[in-house]
Protein backbone atom coordinates (compact mmCIF):
# COMPACT_ATOMS: atom_id res chain seq x y z
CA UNK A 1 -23.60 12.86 -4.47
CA UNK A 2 -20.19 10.85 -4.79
CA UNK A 3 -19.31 8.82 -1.83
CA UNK A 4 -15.91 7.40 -1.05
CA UNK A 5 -14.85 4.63 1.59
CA UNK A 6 -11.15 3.83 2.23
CA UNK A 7 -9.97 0.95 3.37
CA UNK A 8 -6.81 -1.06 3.64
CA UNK A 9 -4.69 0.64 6.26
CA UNK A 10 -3.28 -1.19 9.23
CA UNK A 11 0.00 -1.51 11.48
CA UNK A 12 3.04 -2.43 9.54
CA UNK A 13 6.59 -2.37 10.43
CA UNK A 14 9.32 -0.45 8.27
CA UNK A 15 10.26 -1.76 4.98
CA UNK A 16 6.33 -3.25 4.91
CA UNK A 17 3.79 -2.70 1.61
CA UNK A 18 0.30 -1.70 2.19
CA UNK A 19 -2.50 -1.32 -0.54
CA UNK A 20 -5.03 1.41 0.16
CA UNK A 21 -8.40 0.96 -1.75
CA UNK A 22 -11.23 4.17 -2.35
CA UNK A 23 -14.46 2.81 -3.33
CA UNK A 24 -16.30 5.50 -5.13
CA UNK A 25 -20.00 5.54 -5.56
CA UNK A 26 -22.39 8.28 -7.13
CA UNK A 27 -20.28 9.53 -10.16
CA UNK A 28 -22.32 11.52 -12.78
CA UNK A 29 -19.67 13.13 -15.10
CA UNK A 30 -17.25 11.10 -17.31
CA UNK A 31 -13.74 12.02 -15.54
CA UNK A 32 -13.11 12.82 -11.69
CA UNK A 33 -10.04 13.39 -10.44
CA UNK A 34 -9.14 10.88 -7.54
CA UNK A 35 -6.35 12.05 -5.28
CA UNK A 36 -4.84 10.10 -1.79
CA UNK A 37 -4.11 12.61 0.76
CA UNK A 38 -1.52 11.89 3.73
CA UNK A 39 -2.52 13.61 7.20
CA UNK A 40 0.47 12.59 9.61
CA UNK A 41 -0.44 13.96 13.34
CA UNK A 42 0.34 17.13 13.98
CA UNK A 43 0.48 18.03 10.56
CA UNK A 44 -1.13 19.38 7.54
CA UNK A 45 -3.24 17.04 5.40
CA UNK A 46 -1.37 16.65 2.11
CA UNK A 47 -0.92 15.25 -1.62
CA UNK A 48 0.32 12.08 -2.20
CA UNK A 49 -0.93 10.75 -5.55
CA UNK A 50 -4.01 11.87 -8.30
CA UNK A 51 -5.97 9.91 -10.71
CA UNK A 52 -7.96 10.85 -13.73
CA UNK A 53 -10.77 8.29 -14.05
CA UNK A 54 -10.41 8.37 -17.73
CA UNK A 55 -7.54 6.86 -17.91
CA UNK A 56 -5.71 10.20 -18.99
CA UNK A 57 -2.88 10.43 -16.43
CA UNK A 58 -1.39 10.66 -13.20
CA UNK A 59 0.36 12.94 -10.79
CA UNK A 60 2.21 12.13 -7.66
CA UNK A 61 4.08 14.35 -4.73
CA UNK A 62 7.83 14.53 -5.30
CA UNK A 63 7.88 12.43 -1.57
CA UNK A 64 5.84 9.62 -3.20
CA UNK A 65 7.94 9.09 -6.27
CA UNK A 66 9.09 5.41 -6.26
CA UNK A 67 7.27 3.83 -3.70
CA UNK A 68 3.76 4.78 -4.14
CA UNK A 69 1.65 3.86 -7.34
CA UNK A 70 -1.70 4.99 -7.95
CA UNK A 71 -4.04 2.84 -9.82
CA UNK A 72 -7.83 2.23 -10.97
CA UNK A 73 -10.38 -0.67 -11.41
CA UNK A 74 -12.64 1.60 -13.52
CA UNK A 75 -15.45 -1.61 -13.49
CA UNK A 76 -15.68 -1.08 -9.89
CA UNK A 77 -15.09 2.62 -9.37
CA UNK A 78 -11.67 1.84 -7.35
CA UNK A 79 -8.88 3.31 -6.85
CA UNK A 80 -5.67 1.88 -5.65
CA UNK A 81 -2.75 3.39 -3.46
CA UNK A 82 0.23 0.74 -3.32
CA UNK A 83 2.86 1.76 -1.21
CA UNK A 84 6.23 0.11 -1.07
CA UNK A 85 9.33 0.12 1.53
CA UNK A 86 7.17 2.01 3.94
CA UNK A 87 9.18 4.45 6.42
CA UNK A 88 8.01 5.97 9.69
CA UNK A 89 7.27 9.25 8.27
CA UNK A 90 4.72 7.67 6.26
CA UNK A 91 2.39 7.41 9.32
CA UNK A 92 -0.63 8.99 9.25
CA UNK A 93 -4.22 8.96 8.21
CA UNK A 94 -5.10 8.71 4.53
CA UNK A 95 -7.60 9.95 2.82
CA UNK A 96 -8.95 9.99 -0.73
CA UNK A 97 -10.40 12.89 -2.40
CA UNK A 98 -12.62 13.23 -5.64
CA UNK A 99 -14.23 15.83 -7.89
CA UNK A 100 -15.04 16.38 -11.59
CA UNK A 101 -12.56 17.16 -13.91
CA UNK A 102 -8.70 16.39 -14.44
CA UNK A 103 -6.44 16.81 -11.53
CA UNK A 104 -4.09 19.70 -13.19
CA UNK A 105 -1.67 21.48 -11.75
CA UNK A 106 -4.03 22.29 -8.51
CA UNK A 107 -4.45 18.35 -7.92
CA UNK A 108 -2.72 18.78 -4.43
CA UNK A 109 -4.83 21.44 -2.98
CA UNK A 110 -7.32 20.60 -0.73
CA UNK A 111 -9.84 22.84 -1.82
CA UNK A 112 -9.75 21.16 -5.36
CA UNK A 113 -12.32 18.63 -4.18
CA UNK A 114 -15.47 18.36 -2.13
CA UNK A 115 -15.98 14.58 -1.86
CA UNK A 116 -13.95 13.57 1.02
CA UNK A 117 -13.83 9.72 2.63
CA UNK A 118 -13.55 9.10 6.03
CA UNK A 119 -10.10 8.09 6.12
CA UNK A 120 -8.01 4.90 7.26
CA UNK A 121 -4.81 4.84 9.20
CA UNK A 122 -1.26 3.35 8.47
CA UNK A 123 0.93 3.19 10.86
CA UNK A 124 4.60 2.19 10.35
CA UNK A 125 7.06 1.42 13.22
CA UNK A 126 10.65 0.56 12.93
């Protein structure tokens, strides 16, 4: 059973940097894919970034383009969400995702994964 824990979240005002962090415990297979998801209130819990444990790629949202980066400590079964010149919008609870295989072209959907964490929350304010 693969476990995830975020952490890293916090209050920061506009222009701010936050680094998210999913620990990941209880992988069996050799590649999961690892994907941050963005819930901002009221709205629908969305893609943001996707990891491929082996090292094979990434895929981010067309929103997180230039000011997000998704990265891995593979040693530690990490991953990283490093988000730069944070806006408002970006508010919201974050979660990170995992399952078995490469993200694909279905990395955004929420269905693609049934490990889940519990989420930690960024808020920006001008």
């Amino acid at each position: 059973q693969v476990q995830l824990v975020e952490s890293g979240g916090g209050s920061v005002q506009a222009g701010g940097s936050l680094r998210l962090t999913c620990a990941a415990s209880g992988y069996r297979y050799h590649n999961y894919c690892v994907t941050w998801f963005r819930q901002a209130p009221g709205k629908e819990r969305e893609g943001v970034a996707g990891i491929n444990t082996d090292g094979s790629g990434t895929v981010y949202a067309d929103s997180a383009k230039g000011r997000s980066t998704i990265s891995q400590d593979n040693a530690n079964n990490t991953v990283y969400l490093e988000m730069i010149s944070l806006k408002p919008e970006d508010t919201g609870m974050y979660y990170c995702a995992a399952d078995w295989g490469f993200c694909g072209s279905t990395w955004s959907g929420l269905g693609r994964y049934r490990y889940w964490g519990q989420g930690t929350q960024v808020s920006v304010s001008l």
